[in-house]
Protein backbone atom coordinates (compact mmCIF):
# COMPACT_ATOMS: atom_id res chain seq x y z
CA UNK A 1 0.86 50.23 19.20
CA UNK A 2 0.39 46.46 19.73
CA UNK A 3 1.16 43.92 23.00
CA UNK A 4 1.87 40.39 23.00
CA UNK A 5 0.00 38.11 24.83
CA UNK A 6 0.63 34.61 26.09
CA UNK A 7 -0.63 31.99 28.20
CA UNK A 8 0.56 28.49 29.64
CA UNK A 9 -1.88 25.50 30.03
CA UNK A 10 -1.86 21.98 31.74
CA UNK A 11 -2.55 19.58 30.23
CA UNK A 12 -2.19 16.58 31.35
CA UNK A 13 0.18 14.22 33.72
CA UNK A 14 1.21 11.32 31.68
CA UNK A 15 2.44 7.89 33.11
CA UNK A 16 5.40 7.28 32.36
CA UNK A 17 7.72 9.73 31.92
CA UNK A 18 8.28 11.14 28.23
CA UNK A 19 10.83 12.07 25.73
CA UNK A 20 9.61 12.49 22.49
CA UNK A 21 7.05 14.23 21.05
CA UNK A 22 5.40 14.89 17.27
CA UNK A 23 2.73 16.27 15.20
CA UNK A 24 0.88 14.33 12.91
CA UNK A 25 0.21 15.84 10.08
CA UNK A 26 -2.95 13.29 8.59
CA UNK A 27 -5.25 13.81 11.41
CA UNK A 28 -3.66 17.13 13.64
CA UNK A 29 -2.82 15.18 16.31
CA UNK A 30 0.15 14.53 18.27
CA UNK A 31 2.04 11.62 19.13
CA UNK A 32 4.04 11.24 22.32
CA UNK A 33 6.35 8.46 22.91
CA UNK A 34 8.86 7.26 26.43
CA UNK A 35 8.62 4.79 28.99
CA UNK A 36 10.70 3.24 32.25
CA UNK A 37 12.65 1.00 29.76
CA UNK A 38 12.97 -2.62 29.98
CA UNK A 39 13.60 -3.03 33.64
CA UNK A 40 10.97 -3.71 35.48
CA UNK A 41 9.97 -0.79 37.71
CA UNK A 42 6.40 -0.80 37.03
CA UNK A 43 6.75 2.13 34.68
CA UNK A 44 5.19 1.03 31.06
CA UNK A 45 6.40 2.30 27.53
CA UNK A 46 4.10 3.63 25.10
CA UNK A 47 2.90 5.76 22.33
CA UNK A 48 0.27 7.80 22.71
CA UNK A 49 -1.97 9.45 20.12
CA UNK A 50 -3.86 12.32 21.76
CA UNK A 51 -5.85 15.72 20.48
CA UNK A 52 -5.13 19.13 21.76
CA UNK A 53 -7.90 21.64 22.09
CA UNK A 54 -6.53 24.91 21.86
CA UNK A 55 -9.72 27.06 23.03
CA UNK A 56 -12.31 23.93 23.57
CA UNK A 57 -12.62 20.32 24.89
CA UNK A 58 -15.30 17.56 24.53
CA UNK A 59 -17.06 19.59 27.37
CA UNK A 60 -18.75 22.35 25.57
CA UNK A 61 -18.98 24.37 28.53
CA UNK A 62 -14.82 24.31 29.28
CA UNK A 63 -13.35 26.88 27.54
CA UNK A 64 -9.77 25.99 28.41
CA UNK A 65 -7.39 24.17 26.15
CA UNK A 66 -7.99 20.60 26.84
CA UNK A 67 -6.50 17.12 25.10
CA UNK A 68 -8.60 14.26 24.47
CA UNK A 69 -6.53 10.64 24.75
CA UNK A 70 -7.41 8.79 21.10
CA UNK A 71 -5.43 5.79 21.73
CA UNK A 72 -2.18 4.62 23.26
CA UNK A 73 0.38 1.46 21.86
CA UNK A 74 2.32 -0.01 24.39
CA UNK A 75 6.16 -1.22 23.98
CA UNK A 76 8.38 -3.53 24.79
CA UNK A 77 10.73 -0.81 25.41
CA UNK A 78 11.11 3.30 26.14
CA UNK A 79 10.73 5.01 23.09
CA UNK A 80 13.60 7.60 22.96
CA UNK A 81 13.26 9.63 19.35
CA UNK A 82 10.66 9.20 16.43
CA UNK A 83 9.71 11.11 13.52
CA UNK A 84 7.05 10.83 11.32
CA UNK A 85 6.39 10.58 7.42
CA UNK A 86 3.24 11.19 5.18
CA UNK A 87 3.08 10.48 1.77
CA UNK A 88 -0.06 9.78 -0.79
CA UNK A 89 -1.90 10.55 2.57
CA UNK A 90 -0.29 7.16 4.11
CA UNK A 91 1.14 8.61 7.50
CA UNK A 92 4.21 6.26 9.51
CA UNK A 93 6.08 6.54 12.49
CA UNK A 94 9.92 5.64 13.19
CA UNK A 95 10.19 4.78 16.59
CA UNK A 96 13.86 4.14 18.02
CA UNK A 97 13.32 1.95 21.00
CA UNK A 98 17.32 2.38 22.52
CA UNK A 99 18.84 -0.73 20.47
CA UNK A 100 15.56 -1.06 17.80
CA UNK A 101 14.05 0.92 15.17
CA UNK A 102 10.39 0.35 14.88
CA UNK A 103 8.57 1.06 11.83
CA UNK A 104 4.60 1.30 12.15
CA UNK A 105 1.67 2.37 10.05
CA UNK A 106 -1.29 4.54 11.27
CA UNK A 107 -4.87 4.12 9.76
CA UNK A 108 -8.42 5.08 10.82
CA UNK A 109 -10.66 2.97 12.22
CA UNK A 110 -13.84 2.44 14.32
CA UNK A 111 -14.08 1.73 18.06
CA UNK A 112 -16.46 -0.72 19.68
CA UNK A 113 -18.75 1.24 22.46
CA UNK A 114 -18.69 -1.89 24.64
CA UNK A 115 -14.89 -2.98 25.00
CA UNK A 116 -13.01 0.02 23.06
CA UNK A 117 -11.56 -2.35 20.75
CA UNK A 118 -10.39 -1.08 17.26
CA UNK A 119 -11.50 -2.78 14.03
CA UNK A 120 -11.74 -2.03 10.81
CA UNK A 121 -14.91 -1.25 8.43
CA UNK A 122 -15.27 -2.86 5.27
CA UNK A 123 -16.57 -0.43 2.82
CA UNK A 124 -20.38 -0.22 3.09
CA UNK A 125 -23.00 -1.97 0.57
CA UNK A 126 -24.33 1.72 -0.41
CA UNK A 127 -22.58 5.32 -0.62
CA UNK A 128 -25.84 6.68 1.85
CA UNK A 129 -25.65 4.03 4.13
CA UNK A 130 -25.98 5.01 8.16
CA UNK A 131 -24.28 2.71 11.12
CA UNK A 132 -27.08 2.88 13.23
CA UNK A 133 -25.68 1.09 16.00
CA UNK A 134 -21.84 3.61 16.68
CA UNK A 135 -24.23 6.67 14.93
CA UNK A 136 -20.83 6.66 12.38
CA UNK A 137 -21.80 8.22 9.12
CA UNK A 138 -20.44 6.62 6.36
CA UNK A 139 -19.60 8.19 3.02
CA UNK A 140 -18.59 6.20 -0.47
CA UNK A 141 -15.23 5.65 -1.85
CA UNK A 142 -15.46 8.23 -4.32
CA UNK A 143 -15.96 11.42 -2.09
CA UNK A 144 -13.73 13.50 -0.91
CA UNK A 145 -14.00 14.36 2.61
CA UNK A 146 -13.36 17.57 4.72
CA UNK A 147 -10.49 17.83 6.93
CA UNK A 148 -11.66 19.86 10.15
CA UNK A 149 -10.62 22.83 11.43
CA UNK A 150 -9.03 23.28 15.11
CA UNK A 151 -10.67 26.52 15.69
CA UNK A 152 -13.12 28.25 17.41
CA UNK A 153 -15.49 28.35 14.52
CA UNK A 154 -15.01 24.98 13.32
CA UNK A 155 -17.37 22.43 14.78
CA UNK A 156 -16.23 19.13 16.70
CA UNK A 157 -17.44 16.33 14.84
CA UNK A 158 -15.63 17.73 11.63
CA UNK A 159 -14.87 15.03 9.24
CA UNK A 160 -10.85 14.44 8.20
CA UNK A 161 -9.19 12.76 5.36
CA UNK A 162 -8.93 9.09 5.52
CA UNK A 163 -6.67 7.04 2.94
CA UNK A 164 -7.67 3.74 2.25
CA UNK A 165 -10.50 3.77 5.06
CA UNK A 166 -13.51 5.62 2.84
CA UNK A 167 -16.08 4.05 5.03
CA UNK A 168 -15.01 6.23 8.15
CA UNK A 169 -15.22 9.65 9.26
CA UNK A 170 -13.04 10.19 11.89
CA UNK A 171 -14.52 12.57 14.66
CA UNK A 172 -13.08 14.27 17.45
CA UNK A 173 -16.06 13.62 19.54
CA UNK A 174 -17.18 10.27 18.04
CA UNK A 175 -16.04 6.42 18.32
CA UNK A 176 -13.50 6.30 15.64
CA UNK A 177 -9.79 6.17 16.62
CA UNK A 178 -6.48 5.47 15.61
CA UNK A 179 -4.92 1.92 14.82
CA UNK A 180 -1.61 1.08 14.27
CA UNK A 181 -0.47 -1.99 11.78
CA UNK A 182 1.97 -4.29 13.43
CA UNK A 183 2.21 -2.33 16.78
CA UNK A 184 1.92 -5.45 19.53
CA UNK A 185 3.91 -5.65 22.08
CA UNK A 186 7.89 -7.68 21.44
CA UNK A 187 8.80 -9.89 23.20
CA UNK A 188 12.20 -11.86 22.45
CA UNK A 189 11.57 -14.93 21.07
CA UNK A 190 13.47 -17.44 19.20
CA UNK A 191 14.38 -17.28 15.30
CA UNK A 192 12.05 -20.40 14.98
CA UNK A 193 9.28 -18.18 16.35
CA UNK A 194 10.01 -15.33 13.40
CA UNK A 195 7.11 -15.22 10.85
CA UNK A 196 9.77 -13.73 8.03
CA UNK A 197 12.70 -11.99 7.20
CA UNK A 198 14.61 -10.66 4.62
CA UNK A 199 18.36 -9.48 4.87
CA UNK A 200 20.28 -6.09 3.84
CA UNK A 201 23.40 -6.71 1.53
CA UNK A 202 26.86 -5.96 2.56
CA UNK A 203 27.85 -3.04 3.41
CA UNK A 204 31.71 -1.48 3.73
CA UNK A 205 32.11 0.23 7.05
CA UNK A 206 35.01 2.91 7.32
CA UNK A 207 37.47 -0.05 9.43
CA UNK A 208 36.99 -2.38 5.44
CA UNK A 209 35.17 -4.65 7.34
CA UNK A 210 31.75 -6.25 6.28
CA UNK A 211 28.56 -6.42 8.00
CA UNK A 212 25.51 -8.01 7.04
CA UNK A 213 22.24 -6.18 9.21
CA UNK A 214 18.88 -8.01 9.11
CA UNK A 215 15.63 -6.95 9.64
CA UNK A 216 12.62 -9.30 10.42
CA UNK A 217 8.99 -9.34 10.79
CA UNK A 218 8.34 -10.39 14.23
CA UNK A 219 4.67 -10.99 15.33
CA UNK A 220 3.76 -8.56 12.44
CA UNK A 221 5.93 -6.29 13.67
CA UNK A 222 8.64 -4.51 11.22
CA UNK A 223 11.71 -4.15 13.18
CA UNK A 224 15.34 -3.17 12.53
CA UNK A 225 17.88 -4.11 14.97
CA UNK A 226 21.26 -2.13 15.93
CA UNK A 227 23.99 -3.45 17.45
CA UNK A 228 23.94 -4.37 21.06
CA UNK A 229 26.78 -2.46 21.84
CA UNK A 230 24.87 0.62 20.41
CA UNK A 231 22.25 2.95 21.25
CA UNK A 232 19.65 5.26 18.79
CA UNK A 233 20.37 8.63 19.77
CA UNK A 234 18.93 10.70 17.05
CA UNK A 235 17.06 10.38 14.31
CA UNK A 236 16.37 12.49 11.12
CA UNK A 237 14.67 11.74 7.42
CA UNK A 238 15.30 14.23 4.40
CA UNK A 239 11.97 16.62 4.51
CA UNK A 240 11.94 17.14 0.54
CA UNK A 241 11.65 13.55 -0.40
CA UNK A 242 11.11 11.68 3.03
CA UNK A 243 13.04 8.94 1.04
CA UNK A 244 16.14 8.74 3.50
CA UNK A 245 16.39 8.28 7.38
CA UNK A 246 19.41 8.80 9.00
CA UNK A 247 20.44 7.57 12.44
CA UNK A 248 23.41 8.56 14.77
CA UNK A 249 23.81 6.34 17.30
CA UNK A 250 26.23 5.64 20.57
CA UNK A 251 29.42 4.49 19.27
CA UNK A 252 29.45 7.87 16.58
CA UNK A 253 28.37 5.62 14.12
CA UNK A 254 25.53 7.02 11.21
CA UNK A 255 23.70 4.73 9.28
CA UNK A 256 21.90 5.46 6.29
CA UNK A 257 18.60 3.52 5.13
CA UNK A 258 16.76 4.31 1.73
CA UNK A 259 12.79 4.46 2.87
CA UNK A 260 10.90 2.77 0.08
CA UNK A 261 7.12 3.52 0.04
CA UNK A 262 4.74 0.75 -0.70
CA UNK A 263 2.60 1.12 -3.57
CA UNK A 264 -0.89 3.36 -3.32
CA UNK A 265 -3.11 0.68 -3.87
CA UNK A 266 -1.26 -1.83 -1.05
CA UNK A 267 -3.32 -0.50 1.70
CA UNK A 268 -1.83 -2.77 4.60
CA UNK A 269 1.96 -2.52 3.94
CA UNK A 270 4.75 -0.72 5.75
CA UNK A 271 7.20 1.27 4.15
CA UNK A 272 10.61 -0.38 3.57
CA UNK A 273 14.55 0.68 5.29
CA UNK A 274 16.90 -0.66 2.46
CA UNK A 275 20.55 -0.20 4.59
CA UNK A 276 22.37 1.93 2.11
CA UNK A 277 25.58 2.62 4.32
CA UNK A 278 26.91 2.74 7.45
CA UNK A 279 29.98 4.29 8.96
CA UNK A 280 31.74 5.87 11.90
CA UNK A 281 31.38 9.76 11.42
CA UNK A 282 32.20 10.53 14.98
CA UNK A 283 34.78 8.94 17.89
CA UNK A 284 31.88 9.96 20.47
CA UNK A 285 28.02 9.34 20.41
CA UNK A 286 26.06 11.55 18.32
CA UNK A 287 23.97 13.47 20.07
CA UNK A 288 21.91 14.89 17.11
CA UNK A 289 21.07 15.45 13.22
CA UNK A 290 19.46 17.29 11.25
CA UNK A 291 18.54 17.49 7.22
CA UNK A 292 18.15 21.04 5.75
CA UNK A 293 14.67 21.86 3.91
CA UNK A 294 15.79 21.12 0.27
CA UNK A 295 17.55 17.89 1.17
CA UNK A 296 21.51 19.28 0.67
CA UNK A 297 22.94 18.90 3.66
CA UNK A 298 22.91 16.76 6.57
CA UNK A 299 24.41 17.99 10.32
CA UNK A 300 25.65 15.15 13.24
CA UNK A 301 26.59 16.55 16.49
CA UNK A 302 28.98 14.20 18.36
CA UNK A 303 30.48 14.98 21.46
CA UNK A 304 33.97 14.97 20.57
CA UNK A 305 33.67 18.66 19.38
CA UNK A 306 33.33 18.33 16.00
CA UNK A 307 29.74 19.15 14.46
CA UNK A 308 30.11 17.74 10.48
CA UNK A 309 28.39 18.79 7.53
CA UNK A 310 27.62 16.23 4.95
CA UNK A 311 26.23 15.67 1.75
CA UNK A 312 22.98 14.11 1.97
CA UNK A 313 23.08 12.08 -1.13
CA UNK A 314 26.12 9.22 -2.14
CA UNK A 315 28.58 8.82 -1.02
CA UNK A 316 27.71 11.33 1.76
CA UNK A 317 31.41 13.30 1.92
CA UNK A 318 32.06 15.51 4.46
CA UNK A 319 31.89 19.18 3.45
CA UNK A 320 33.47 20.91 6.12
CA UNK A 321 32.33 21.68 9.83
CA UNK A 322 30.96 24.32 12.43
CA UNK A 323 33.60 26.33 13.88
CA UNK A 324 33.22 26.31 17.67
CA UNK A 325 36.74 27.82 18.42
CA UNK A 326 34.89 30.98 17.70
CA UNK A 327 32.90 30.88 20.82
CA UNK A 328 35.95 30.95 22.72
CA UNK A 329 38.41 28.13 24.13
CA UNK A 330 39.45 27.06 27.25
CA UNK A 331 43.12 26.80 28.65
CA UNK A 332 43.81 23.39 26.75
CA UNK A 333 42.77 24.90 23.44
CA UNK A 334 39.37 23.34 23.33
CA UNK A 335 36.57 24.74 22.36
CA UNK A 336 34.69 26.34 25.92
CA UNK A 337 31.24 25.34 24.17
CA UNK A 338 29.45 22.48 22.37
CA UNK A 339 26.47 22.12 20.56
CA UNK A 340 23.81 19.96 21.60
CA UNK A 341 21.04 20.63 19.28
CA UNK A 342 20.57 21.16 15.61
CA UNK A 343 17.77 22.13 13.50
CA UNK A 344 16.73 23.77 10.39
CA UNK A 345 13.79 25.77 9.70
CA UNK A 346 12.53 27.87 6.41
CA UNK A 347 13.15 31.65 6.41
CA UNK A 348 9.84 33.28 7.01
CA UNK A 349 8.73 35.52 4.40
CA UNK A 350 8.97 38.26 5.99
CA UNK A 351 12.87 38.09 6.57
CA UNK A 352 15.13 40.36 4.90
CA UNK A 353 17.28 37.60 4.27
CA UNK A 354 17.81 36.06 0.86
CA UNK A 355 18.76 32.21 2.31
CA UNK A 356 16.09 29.82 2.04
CA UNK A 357 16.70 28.09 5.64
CA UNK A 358 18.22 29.08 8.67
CA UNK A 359 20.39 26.53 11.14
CA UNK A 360 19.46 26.85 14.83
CA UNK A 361 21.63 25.34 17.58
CA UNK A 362 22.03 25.09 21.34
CA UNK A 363 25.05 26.20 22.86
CA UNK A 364 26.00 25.13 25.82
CA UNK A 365 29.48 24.56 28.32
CA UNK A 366 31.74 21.92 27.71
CA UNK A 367 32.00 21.01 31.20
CA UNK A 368 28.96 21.00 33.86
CA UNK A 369 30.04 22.92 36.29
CA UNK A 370 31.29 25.82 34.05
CA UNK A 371 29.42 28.87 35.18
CA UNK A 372 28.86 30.09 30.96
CA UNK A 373 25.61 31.49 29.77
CA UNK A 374 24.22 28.93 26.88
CA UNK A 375 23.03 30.58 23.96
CA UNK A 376 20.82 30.06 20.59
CA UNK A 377 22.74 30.70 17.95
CA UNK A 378 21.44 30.80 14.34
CA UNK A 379 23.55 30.03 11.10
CA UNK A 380 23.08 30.88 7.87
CA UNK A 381 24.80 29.36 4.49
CA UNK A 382 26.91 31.66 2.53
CA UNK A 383 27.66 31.90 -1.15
CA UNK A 384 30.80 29.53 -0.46
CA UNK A 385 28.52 26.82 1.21
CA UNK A 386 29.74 27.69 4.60
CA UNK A 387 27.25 28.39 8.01
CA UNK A 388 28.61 31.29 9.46
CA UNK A 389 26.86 32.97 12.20
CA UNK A 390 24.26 35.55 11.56
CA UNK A 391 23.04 36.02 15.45
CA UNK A 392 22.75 34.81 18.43
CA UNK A 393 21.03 35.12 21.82
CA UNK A 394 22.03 34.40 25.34
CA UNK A 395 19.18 31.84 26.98
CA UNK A 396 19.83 31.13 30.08
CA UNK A 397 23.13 31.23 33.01
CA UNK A 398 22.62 28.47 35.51
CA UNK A 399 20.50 26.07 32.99
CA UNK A 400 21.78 24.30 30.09
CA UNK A 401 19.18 23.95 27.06
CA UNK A 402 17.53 21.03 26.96
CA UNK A 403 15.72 21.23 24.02
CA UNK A 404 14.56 23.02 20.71
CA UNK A 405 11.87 23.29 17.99
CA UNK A 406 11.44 25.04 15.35
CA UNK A 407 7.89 26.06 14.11
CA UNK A 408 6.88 25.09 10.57
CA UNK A 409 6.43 28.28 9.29
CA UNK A 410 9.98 29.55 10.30
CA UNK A 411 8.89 32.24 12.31
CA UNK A 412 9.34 30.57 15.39
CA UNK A 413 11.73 28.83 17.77
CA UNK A 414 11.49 26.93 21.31
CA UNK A 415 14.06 26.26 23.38
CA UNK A 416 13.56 24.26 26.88
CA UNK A 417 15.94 24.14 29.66
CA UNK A 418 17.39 21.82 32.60
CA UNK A 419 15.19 23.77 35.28
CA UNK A 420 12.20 23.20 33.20
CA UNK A 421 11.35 27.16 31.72
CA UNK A 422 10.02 27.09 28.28
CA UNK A 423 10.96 29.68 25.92
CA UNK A 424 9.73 31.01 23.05
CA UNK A 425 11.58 33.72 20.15
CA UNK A 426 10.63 35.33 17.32
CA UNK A 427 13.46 33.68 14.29
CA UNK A 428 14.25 37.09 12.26
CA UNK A 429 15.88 39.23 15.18
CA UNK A 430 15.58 36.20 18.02
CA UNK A 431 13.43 38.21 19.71
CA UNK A 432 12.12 36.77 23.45
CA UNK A 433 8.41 37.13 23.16
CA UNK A 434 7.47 34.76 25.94
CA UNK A 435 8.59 32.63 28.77
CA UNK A 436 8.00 30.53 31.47
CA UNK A 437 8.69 27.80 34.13
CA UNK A 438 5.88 25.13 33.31
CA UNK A 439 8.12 22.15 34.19
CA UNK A 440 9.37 21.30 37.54
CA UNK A 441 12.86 19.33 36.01
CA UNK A 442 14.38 19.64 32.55
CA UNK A 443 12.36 19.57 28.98
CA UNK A 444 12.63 16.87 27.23
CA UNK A 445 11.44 18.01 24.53
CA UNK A 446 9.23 20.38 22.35
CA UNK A 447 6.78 20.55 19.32
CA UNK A 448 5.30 22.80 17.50
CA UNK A 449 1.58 22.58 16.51
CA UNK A 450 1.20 23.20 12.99
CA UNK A 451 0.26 26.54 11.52
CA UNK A 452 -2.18 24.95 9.32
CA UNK A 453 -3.99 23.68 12.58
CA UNK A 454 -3.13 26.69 14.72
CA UNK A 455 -6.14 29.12 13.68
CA UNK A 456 -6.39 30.95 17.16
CA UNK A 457 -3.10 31.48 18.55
CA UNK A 458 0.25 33.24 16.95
CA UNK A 459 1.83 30.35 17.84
CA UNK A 460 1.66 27.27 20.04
CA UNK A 461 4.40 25.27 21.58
CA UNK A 462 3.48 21.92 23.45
CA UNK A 463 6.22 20.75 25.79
CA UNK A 464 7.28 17.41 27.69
CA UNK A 465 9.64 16.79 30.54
CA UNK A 466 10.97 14.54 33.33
CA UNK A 467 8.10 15.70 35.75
CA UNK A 468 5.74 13.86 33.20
CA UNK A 469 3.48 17.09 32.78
CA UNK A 470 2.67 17.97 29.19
CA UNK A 471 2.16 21.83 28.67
CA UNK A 472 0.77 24.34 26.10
CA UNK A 473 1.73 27.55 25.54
CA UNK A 474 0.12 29.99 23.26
CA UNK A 475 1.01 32.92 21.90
CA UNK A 476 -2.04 35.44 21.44
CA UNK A 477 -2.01 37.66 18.15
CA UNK A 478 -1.00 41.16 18.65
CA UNK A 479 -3.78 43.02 20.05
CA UNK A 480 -4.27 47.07 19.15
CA UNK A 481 -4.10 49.24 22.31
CA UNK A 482 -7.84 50.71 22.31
CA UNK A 483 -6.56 53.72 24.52
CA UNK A 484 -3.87 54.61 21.89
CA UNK A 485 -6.15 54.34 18.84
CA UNK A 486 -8.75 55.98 20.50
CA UNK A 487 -6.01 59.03 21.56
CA UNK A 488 -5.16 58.90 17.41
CA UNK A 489 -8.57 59.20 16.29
CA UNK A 490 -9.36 62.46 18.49
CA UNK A 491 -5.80 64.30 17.14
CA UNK A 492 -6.92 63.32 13.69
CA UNK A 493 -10.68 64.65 14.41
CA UNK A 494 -9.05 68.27 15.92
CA UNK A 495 -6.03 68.56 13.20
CA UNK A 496 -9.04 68.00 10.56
CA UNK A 497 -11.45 70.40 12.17
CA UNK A 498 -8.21 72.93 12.02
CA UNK A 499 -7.48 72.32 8.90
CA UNK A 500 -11.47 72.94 7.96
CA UNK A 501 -11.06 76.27 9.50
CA UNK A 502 -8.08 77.66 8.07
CA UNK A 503 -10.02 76.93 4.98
CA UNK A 504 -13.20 78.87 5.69
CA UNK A 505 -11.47 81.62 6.83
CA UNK A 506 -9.36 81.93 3.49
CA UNK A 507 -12.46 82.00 1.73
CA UNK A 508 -14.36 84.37 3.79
């Protein structure tokens, strides 16, 4: 007999109120992006890079989890979605900044005591060279170096991989940090004022007219605009080859970019958005995407009631939709639910099913003030390369989901609501193993932190929401009932002593 136990941790209050958030898979640290926007209210926008301490902080005598701050970009505007992208141990971030995309490059370096300015190291004069002065070790270019561990075991001033950077060791306790590359602040300026640019060719939008989009280098800052017209409202890459992002914006528009990587040896350059194509999918904003595991198919979520499937390679043809009639209608023949959310996750091994990925979405009313329970719902793809629905699980009555993660081992899913109650399931039977109200108003959103850096917990969710408050919640391994194993051990003792008997008597 085993119990589930859980527990819910504050973190911290941040200052401006976020909506994004995302691991990073290079260093195990998070990033967390938002802001008050462009009017001026006092509120800033930012990124922040922080570390989460599960069962420590810096404080060796706090056994609580904890989050250290390891540096924080400020922007010109809110930052509303990102993702990020690692590849040949180069790790980006896509920021879409309402009307912007914002490309930016993360690297190592080391942190002045006096000022807390970052600058980077050139690579030292000898492989057992010591900086004396920050008490950084160095190590030379052709070691490999350990990643660290986020458990309770693992020491603090671990060392982690560093591309490009073989002069640092970045330490959770120490004065390295995080830079970004082209990451100040934008400020609109002039076309005389641009540094560079370079422009996208035509492209043939679905109304056979032609646009030309540009994208410029402004203060050493790689930006993509959107139309002004138009907002970013999601944002998804293909998880297979990270070579494609694709972006939904206000009008129902998607636009497709090819992501070219720079070479390995071009240690200062940002990765590339080539415009491939760009059409109107949906007659309403898109409220969502989502690329499945192997890189097949793509799923927008508009709401005009249609959620599409696509082809995620050229020429991107629609392959047939979600049915939402079948979660009921209302009296003008439309569907009584929508879907808010998509996303995909892996089937955990140990699923009896034979798909490789499952589709998770939100459903919630059509209209606010309908008094319908939402639900999760999980899809899987038949033999016909249809989803059809293989379960689903009623959330929540008076509060409409929010928001929803999927863990990277597929075991897992989060869902946060509009009253601020964080929830967490178990993916093969959708299973509620653990919930509660952290957040005072609705969840923004909700991460994950990765199993690979997860060695204490079952799982971990972190959570953000209007309130500003960022939350963990952990999910303790199943723990044997002592009392029941105990009970076991004594009937196994007295059937054995029993059986013992039996036997002597036979032979006597």
């Amino acid at each position: 007999m085993s119990s589930t136990l859980s527990s819910s941790h504050f973190l911290q209050e941040m200052a401006y109120p976020p909506y994004c958030i995302q691991p990073l898979k290079s260093w195990g640290m998070i990033a967390i992006g938002g802001g008050g926007g462009t009017a001026k209210t006092g509120v800033g926008n930012a990124v922040d890079l922080k570390w989460i301490y599960l069962n420590q902080s810096s404080d060796p005598t706090n056994n609580k989890c904890s989050i250290q701050n390891v540096n924080s970009f400020t922007q010109h505007d809110s930052v509303m979605r990102m993702v990020s992208l690692r590849k040949q141990q180069q790790e980006f971030l896509i920021l879409a900044l309402n009307r912007q995309l914002k490309v930016i490059m993360l690297k190592a370096s080391q942190r002045e005591l006096d000022g807390g300015l970052g600058f980077n190291i050139s690579p030292p004069p000898t492989g057992n060279s010591q900086d004396s002065a920050n008490n950084v070790p160095i190590v030379p270019a052709q070691r490999s170096v350990r990643r660290r561990h986020n458990s309770s075991t693992s020491t603090a001033t671990e060392p982690i991989n560093v591309q490009h950077r073989p002069s640092i060791i970045l330490h959770r306790n120490g004065q390295a940090t995080v830079e970004a590359i082209g990451n100040e602040i934008l400020n609109a300026q002039s076309p005389t004022n641009r540094t560079g640019s370079f422009s996208f060719p035509p492209v043939m939008t679905s109304s056979t007219t032609t646009t030309t989009t540009t994208a410029s280098i402004l203060n050493n800052i790689y930006t993509v605009p959107i139309k002004d017209e138009e907002y970013v409202n999601a944002l998804a890459i293909c998880p297979a080859t990270q070579s494609k992002l694709f972006v939904g914006a206000s009008d129902g528009s998607l636009t497709i970019y090819d992501i070219i990587w720079p070479a390995s040896t071009a240690a200062d350059r940002l990765i590339q958005l080539n415009l491939v194509t760009s059409f109107t999918a949906h007659s309403k904003e898109i409220d969502d995407l989502a690329v499945d595991p192997l890189g097949t198919w793509l799923i927008s979520v508009s709401r005009d009631h249609h959620v599409q499937i696509r082809q995620c390679s050229p020429p991107f043809d629609k392959h047939g939709e979600l049915d939402l009639n079948q979660f009921g209608t209302n009296k003008n023949s439309k569907p009584s639910y929508r879907i808010r959310h998509v996303r995909f996750g892996i089937v955990p091994r140990k699923s009896s099913s034979n798909a490789t990925s499952f589709l998770y979405t939100s459903l919630i009313p059509q209209i606010i003030n309908d008094k319908l329970t939402s639900y999760i719902v999980q899809w899987t793809e038949n033999k016909q390369h249809q989803f059809v629905v293989r379960q689903r699980r009623a959330v929540t009555l008076n509060d409409r989901i929010s928001a929803i993660a999927v863990s990277n081992c597929g075991q897992y899913v989060s869902v946060g609501d509009s009253g601020g109650c964080v929830r967490i399931y178990d993916s093969e039977r959708l299973k509620l193993i653990y919930e509660h109200r952290a957040h005072s108003i609705f969840v923004t959103d909700l991460t994950f932190i990765l199993r690979e850096e997860n060695y204490l917990y079952e799982t971990s969710v972190l959570s953000i929401s209007a309130d500003k408050n960022l939350y963990v919640h952990n999910v303790h391994p199943p723990q044997t009932n002592l009392f029941s194993v105990s009970f076991l051990i004594v009937i196994g003792l007295l059937f054995l002593f029993l059986l013992l008997s039996q036997i002597r008597f036979r032979f006597h």
